[in-house]
PDB file of N, CA and C in Angstrom:
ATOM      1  N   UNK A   1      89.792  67.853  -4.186  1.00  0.00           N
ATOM      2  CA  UNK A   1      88.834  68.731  -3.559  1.00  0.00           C
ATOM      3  C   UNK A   1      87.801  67.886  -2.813  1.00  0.00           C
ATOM      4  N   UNK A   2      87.321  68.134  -1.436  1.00  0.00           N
ATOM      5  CA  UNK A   2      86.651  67.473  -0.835  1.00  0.00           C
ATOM      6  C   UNK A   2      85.443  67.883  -1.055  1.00  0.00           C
ATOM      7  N   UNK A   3      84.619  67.235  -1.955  1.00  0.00           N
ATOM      8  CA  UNK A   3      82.772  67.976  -2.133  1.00  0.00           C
ATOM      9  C   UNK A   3      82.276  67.178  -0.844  1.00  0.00           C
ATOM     10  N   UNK A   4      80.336  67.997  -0.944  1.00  0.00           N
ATOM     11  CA  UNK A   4      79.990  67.265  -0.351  1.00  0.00           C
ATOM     12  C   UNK A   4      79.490  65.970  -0.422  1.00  0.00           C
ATOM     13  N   UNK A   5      80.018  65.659  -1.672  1.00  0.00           N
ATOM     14  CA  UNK A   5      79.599  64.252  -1.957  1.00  0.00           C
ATOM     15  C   UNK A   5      80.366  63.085  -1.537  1.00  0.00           C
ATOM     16  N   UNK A   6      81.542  63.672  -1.210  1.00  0.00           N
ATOM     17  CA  UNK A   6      82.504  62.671  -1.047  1.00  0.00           C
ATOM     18  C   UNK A   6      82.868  62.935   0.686  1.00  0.00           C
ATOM     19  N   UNK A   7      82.010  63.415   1.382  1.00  0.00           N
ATOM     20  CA  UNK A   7      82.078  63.514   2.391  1.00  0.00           C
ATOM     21  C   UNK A   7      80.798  62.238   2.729  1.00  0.00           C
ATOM     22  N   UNK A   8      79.635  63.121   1.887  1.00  0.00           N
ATOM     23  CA  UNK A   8      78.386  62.068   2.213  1.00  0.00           C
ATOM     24  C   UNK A   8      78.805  60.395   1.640  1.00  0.00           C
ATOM     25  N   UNK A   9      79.795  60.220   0.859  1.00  0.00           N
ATOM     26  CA  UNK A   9      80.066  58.719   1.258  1.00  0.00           C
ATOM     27  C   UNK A   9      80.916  58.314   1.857  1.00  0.00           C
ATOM     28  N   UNK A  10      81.589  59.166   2.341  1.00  0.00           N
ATOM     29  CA  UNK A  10      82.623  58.488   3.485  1.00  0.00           C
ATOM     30  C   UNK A  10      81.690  57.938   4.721  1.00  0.00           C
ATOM     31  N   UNK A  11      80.629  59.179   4.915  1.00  0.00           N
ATOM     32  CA  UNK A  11      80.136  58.858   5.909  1.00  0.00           C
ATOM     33  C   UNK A  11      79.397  57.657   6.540  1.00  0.00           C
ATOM     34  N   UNK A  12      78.591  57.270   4.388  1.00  0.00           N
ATOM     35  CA  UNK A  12      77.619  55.940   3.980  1.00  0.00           C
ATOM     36  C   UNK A  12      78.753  54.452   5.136  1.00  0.00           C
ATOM     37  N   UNK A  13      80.012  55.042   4.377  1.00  0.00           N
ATOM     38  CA  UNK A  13      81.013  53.476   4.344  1.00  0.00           C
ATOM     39  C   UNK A  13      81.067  53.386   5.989  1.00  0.00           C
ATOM     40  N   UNK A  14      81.434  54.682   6.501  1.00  0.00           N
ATOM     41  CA  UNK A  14      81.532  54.731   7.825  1.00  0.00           C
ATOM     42  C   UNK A  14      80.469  53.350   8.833  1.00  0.00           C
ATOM     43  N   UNK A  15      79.148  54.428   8.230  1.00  0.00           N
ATOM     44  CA  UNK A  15      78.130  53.485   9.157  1.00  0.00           C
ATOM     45  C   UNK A  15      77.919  52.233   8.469  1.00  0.00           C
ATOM     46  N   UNK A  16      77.709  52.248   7.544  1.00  0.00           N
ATOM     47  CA  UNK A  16      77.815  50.320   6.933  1.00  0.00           C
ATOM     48  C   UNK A  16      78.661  49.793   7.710  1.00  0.00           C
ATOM     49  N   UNK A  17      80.226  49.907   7.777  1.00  0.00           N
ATOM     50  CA  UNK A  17      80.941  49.213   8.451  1.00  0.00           C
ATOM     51  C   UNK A  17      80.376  49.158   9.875  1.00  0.00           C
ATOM     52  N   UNK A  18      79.666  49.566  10.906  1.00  0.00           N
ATOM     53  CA  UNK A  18      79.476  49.469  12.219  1.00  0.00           C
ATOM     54  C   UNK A  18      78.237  48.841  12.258  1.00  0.00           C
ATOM     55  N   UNK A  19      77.534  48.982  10.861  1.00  0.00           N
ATOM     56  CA  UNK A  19      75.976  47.736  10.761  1.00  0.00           C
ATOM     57  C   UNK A  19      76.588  46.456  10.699  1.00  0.00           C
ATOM     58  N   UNK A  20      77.589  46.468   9.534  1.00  0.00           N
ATOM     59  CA  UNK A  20      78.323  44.707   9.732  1.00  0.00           C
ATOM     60  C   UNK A  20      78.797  44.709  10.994  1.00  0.00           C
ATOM     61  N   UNK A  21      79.267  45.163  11.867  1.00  0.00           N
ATOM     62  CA  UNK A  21      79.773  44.791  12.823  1.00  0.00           C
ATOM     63  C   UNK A  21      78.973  44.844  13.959  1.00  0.00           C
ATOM     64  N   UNK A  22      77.714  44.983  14.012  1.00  0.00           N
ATOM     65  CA  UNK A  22      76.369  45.116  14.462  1.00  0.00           C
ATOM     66  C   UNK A  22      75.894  43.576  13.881  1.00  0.00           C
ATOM     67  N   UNK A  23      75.635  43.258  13.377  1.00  0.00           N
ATOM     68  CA  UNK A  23      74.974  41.914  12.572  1.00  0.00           C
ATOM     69  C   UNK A  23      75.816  41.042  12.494  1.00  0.00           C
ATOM     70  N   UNK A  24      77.442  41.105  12.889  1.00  0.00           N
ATOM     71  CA  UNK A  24      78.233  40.049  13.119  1.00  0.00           C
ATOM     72  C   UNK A  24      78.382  39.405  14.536  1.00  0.00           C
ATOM     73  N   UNK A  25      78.309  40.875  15.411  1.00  0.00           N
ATOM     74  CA  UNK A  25      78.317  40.368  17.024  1.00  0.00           C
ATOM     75  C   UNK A  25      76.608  39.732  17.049  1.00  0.00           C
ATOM     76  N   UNK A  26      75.547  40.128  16.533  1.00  0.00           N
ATOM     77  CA  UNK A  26      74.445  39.647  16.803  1.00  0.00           C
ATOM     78  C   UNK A  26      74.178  37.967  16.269  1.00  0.00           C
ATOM     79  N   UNK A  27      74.805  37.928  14.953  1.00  0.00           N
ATOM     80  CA  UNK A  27      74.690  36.508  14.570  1.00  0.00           C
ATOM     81  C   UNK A  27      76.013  35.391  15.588  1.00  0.00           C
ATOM     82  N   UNK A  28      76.794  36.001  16.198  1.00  0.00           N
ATOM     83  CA  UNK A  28      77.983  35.327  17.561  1.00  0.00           C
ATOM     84  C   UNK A  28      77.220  34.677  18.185  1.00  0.00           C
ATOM     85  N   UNK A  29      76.213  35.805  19.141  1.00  0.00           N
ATOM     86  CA  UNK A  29      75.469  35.921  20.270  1.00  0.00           C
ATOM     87  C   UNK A  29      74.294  34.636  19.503  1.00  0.00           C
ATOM     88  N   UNK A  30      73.534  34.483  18.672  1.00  0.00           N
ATOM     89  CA  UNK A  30      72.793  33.729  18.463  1.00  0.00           C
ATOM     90  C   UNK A  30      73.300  32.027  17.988  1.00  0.00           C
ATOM     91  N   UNK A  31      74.476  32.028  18.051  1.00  0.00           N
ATOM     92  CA  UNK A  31      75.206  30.819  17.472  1.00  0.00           C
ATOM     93  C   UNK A  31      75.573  29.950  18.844  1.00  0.00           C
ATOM     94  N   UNK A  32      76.368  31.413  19.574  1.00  0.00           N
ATOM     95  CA  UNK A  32      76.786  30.965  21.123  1.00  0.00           C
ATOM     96  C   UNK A  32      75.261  30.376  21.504  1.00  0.00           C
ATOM     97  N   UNK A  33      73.723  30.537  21.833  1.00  0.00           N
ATOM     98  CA  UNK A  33      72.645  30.083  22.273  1.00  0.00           C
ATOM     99  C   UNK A  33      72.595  29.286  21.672  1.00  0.00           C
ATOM    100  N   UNK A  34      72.234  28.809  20.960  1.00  0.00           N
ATOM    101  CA  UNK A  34      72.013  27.428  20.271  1.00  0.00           C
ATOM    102  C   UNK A  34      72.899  26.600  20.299  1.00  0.00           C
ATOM    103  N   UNK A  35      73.959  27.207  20.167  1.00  0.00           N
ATOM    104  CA  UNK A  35      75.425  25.520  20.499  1.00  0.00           C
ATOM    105  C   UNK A  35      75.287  25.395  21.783  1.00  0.00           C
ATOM    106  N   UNK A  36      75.087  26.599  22.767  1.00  0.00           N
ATOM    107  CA  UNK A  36      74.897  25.877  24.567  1.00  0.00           C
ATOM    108  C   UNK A  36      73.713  25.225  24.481  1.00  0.00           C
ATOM    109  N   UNK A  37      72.801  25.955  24.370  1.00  0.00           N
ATOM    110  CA  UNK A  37      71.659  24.712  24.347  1.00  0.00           C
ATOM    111  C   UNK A  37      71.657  23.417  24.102  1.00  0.00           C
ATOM    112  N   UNK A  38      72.077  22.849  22.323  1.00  0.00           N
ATOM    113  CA  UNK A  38      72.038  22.282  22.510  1.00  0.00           C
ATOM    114  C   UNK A  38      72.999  21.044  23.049  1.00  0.00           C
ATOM    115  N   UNK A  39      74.473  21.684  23.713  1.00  0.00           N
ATOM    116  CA  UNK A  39      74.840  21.124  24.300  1.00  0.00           C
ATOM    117  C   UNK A  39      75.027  20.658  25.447  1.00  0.00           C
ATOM    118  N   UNK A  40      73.738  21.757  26.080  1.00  0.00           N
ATOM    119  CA  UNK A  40      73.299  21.330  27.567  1.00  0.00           C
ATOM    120  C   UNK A  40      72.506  20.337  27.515  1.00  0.00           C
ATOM    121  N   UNK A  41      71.258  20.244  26.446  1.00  0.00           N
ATOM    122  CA  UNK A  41      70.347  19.618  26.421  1.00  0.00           C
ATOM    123  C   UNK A  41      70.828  17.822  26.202  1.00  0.00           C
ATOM    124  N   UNK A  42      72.117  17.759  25.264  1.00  0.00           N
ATOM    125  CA  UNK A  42      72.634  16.357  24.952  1.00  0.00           C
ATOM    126  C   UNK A  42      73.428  15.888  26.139  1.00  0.00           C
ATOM    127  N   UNK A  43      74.236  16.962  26.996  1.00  0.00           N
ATOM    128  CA  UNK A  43      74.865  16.239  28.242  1.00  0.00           C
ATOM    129  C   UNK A  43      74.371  16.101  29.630  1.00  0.00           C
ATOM    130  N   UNK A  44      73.546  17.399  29.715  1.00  0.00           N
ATOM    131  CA  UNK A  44      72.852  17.356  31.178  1.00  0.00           C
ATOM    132  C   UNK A  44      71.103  16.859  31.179  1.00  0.00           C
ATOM    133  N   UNK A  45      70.840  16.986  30.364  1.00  0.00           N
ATOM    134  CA  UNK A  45      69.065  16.604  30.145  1.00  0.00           C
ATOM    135  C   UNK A  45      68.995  15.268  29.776  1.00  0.00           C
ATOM    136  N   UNK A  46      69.605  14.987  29.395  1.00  0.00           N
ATOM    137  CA  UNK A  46      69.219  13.388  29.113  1.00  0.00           C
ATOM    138  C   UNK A  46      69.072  12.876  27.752  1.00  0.00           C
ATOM    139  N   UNK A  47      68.678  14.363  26.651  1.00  0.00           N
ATOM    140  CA  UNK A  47      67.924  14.316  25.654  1.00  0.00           C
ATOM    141  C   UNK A  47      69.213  13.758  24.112  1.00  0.00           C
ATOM    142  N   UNK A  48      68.388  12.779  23.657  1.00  0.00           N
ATOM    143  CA  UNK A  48      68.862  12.507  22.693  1.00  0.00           C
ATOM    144  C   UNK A  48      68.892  13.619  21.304  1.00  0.00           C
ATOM    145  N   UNK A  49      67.602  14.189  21.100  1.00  0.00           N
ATOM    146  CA  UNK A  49      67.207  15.328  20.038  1.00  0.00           C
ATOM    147  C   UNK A  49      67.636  16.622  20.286  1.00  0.00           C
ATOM    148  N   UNK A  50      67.681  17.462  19.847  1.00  0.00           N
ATOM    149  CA  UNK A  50      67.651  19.020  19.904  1.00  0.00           C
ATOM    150  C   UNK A  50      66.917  19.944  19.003  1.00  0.00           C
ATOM    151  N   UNK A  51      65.761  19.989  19.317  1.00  0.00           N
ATOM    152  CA  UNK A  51      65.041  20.995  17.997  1.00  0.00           C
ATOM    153  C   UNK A  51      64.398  22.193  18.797  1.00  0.00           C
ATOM    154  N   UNK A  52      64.075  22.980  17.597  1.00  0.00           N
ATOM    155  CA  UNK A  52      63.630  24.203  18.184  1.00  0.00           C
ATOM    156  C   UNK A  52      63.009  24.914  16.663  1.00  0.00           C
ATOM    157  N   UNK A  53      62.646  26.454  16.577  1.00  0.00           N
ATOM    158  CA  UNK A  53      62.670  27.031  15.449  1.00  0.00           C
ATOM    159  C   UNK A  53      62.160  28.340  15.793  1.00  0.00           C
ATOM    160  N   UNK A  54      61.634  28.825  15.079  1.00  0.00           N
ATOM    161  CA  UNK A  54      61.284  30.567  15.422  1.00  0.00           C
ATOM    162  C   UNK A  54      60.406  30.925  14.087  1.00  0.00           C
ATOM    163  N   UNK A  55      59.637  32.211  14.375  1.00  0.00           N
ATOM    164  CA  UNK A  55      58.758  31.966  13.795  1.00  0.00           C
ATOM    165  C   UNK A  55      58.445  33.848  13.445  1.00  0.00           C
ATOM    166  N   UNK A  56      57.902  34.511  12.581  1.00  0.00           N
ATOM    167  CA  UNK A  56      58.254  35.550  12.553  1.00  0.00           C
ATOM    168  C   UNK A  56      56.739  36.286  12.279  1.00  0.00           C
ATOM    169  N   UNK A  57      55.805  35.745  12.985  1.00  0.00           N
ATOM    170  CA  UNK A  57      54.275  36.434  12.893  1.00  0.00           C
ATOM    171  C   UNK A  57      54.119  37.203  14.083  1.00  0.00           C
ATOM    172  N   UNK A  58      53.448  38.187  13.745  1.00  0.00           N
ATOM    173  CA  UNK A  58      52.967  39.296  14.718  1.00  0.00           C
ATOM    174  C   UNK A  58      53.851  39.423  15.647  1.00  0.00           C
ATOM    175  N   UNK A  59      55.292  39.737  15.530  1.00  0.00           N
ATOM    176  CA  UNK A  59      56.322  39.899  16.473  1.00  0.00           C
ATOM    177  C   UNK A  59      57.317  38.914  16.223  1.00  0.00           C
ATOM    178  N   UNK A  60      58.239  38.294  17.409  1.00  0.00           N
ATOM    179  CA  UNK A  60      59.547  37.411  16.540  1.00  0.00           C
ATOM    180  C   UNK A  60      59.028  36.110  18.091  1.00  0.00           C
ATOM    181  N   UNK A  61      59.185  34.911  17.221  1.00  0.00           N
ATOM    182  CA  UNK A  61      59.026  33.242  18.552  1.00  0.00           C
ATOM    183  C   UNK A  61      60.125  32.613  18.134  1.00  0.00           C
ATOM    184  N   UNK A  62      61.063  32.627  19.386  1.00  0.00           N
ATOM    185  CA  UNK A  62      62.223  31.537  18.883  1.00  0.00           C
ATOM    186  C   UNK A  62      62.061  30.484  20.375  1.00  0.00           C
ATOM    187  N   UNK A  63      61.694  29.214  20.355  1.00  0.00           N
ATOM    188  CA  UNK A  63      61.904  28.322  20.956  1.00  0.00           C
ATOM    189  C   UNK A  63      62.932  26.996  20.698  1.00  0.00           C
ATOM    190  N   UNK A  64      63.209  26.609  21.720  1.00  0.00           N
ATOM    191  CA  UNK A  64      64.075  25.441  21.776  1.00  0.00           C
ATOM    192  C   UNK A  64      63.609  24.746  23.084  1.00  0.00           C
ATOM    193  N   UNK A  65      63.740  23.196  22.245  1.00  0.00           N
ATOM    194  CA  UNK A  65      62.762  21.715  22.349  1.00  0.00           C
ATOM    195  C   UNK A  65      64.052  20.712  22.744  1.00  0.00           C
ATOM    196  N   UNK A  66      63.809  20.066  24.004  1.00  0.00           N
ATOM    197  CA  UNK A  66      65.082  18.886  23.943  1.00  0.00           C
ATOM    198  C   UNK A  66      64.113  17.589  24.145  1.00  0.00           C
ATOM    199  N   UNK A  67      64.624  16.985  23.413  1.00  0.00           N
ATOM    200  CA  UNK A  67      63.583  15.186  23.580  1.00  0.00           C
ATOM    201  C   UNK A  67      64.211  14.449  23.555  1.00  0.00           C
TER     202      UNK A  67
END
Protein backbone atom coordinates (compact mmCIF):
# COMPACT_ATOMS: atom_id res chain seq x y z
CA UNK A 1 0.00 0.00 0.00
CA UNK A 2 1.40 3.30 -0.96
CA UNK A 3 0.88 5.77 2.29
CA UNK A 4 1.70 9.05 2.43
CA UNK A 5 4.64 8.36 4.07
CA UNK A 6 6.23 6.43 1.72
CA UNK A 7 5.55 8.76 -0.89
CA UNK A 8 7.02 11.64 1.40
CA UNK A 9 10.31 9.61 1.34
CA UNK A 10 10.62 8.75 -1.94
CA UNK A 11 10.38 12.19 -2.53
CA UNK A 12 13.23 13.07 0.58
CA UNK A 13 15.68 10.40 -1.57
CA UNK A 14 14.58 11.98 -4.77
CA UNK A 15 15.92 15.50 -3.89
CA UNK A 16 18.98 14.39 -1.78
CA UNK A 17 20.13 12.64 -4.77
CA UNK A 18 20.06 15.99 -7.05
CA UNK A 19 21.76 17.98 -3.81
CA UNK A 20 24.71 15.36 -4.19
CA UNK A 21 24.75 15.93 -7.56
CA UNK A 22 24.54 19.67 -6.99
CA UNK A 23 27.66 19.63 -4.54
CA UNK A 24 29.52 17.20 -6.78
CA UNK A 25 29.38 19.35 -10.05
CA UNK A 26 30.13 22.39 -7.65
CA UNK A 27 33.16 20.82 -5.85
CA UNK A 28 34.44 19.76 -10.14
CA UNK A 29 34.00 23.39 -10.96
CA UNK A 30 36.13 24.49 -7.88
CA UNK A 31 38.97 21.84 -8.34
CA UNK A 32 38.98 22.62 -12.25
CA UNK A 33 39.95 26.65 -10.82
CA UNK A 34 42.52 25.94 -8.73
CA UNK A 35 44.40 23.20 -10.79
CA UNK A 36 44.23 25.95 -13.85
CA UNK A 37 45.42 28.45 -11.79
CA UNK A 38 47.76 27.01 -10.42
CA UNK A 39 48.97 25.68 -13.44
CA UNK A 40 48.93 28.81 -15.26
CA UNK A 41 50.62 30.53 -12.59
CA UNK A 42 53.78 27.70 -12.57
CA UNK A 43 54.03 27.73 -16.54
CA UNK A 44 53.07 31.09 -17.85
CA UNK A 45 53.81 33.59 -14.83
CA UNK A 46 56.97 32.77 -13.96
CA UNK A 47 55.90 31.91 -10.41
CA UNK A 48 57.56 29.40 -8.45
CA UNK A 49 54.64 29.35 -5.42
CA UNK A 50 50.94 29.04 -5.68
CA UNK A 51 48.91 30.17 -2.69
CA UNK A 52 45.72 31.55 -2.15
CA UNK A 53 42.78 30.89 0.56
CA UNK A 54 39.26 32.13 1.25
CA UNK A 55 37.82 33.34 3.98
CA UNK A 56 34.19 33.17 5.17
CA UNK A 57 33.36 36.67 7.12
CA UNK A 58 30.60 38.88 6.27
CA UNK A 59 30.04 37.13 2.90
CA UNK A 60 32.50 34.43 1.10
CA UNK A 61 36.76 35.86 -0.13
CA UNK A 62 38.45 33.35 -2.16
CA UNK A 63 41.75 34.68 -3.58
CA UNK A 64 44.65 33.26 -5.39
CA UNK A 65 48.41 34.54 -5.00
CA UNK A 66 51.29 33.44 -7.54
CA UNK A 67 54.98 34.34 -6.27
Amino acid sequence: MDTAKNRFDDAVVRYDAWFLVFVAVLLALGFVLVAGAAIWCLTQAGGRKFTGGMTWKNGFSLWIECR
